[in-house]
Protein backbone atom coordinates (compact mmCIF):
# COMPACT_ATOMS: atom_id res chain seq x y z
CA UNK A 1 125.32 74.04 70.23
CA UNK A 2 122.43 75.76 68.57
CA UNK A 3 122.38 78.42 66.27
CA UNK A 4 119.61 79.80 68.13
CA UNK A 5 119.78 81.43 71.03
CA UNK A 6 117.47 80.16 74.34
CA UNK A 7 115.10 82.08 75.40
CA UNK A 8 115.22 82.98 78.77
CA UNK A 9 112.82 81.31 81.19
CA UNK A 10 110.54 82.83 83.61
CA UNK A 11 112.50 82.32 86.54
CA UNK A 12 115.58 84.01 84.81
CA UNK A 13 113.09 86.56 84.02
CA UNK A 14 112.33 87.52 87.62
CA UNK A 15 115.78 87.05 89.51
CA UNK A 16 117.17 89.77 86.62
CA UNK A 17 113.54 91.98 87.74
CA UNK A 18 114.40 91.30 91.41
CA UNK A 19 118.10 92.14 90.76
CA UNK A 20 117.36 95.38 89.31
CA UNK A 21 114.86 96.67 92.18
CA UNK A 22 117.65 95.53 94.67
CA UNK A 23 120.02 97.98 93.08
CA UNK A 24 117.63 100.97 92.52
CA UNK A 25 116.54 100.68 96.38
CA UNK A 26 120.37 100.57 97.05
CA UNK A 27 120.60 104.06 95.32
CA UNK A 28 117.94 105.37 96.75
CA UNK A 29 119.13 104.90 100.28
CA UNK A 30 121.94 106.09 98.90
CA UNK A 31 120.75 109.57 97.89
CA UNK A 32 118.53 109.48 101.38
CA UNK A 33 121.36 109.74 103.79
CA UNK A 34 123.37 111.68 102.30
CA UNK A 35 120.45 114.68 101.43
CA UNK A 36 119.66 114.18 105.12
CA UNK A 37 122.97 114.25 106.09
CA UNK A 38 123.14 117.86 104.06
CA UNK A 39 120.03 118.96 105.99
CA UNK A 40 120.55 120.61 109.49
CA UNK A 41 117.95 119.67 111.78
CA UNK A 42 114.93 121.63 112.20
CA UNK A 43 115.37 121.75 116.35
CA UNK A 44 119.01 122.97 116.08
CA UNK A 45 117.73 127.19 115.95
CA UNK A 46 113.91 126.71 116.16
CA UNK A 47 112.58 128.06 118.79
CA UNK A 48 108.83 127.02 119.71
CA UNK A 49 105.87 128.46 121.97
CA UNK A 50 103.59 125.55 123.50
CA UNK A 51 100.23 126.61 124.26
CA UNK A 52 99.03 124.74 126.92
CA UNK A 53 94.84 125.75 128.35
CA UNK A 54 94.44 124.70 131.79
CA UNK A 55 90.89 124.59 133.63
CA UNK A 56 90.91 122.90 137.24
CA UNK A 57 93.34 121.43 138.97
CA UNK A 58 93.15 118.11 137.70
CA UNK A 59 94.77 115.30 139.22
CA UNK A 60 98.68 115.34 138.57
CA UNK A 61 98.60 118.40 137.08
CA UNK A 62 101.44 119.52 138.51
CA UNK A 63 103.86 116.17 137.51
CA UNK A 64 102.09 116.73 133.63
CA UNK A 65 102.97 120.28 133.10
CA UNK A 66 106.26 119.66 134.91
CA UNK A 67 106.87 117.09 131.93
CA UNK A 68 107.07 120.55 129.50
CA UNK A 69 109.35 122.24 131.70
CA UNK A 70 112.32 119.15 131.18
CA UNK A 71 112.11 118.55 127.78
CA UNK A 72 115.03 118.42 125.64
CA UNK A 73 113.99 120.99 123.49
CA UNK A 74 117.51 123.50 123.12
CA UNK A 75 114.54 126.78 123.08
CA UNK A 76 110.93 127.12 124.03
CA UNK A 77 108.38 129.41 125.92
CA UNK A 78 105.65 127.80 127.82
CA UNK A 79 101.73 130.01 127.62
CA UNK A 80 99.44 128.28 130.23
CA UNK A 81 96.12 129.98 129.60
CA UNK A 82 93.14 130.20 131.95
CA UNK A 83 89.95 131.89 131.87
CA UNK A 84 89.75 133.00 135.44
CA UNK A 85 92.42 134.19 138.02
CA UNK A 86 90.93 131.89 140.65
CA UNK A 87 91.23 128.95 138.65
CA UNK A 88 93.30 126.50 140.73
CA UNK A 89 95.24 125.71 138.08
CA UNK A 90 96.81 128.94 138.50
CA UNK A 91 99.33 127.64 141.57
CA UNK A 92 100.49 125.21 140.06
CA UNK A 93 101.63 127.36 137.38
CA UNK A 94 103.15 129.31 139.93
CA UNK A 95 104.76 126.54 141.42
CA UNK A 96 106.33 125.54 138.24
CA UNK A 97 107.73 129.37 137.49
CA UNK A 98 109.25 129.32 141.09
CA UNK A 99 110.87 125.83 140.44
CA UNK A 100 112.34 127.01 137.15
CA UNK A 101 112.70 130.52 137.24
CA UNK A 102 115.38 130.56 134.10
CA UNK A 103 112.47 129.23 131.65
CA UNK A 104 109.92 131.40 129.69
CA UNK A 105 106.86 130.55 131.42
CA UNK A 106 103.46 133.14 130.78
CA UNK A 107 100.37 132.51 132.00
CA UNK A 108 97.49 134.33 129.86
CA UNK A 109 93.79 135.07 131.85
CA UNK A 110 91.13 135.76 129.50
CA UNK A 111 87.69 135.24 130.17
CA UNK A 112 86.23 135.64 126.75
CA UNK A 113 84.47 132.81 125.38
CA UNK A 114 85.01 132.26 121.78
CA UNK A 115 82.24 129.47 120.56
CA UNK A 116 80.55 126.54 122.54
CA UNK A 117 84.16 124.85 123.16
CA UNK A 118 86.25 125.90 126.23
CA UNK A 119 89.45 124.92 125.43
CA UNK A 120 89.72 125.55 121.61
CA UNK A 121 88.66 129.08 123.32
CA UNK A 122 91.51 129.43 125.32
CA UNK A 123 93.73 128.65 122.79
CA UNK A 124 92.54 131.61 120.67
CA UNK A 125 93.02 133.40 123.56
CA UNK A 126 96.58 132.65 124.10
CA UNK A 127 97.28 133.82 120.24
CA UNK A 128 97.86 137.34 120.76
């Protein structure tokens, strides 16, 4: 036996460095699910508007904005938004409030034009 002791090789070396990052990620995960455990989710109160502009009635339009009206969401309005009441969009829209009469469905007609892009347009005019 030596009076000295052995250095440690490099392999040592890097199973004790692979050991160590093992056991912090360990913690970490740890920590993780139990903060998120603490946190209630964000859907469980929230309620949430979806602007949706319409122009046209484009093919399966009707199927597509029947897709917002069955989400799982526990509270939400729908605002369809359209710049003219002739649009054709506009009975499908009404189809949809006569199929689900319970939901918050608004349609918005605005015919101001804000900028060169239609639909960021009627978006700013479903703000108010």
């Amino acid at each position: 036996m030596s009076a000295f002791p052995i250095p440690p090789t490099l392999g040592q070396l890097l199973l004790l460095a692979a050991a160590a990052y093992a056991a912090a990620a360990l913690a970490a995960r740890y920590r993780w699910q139990h903060q998120a455990a603490a946190i209630p989710s964000p859907a469980a109160g929230l309620a949430v508007t979806v602007l949706k502009p319409l122009y046209g009635a484009e093919p399966r339009l009707y199927e597509n904005l029947r897709s917002f009206c069955v989400q799982d969401h526990p509270q939400f309005q729908l605002l369809f938004g359209l710049h003219a009441a002739d649009d054709p969009a506009l009975a499908v829209v009404e189809r949809l409030r006569a199929e689900f009469p319970a939901l918050d469905l608004g349609i918005v007609i605005d015919a101001r034009v804000h900028g060169i892009n239609l639909k960021v347009g009627n978006l700013i005019n479903l703000l108010p």
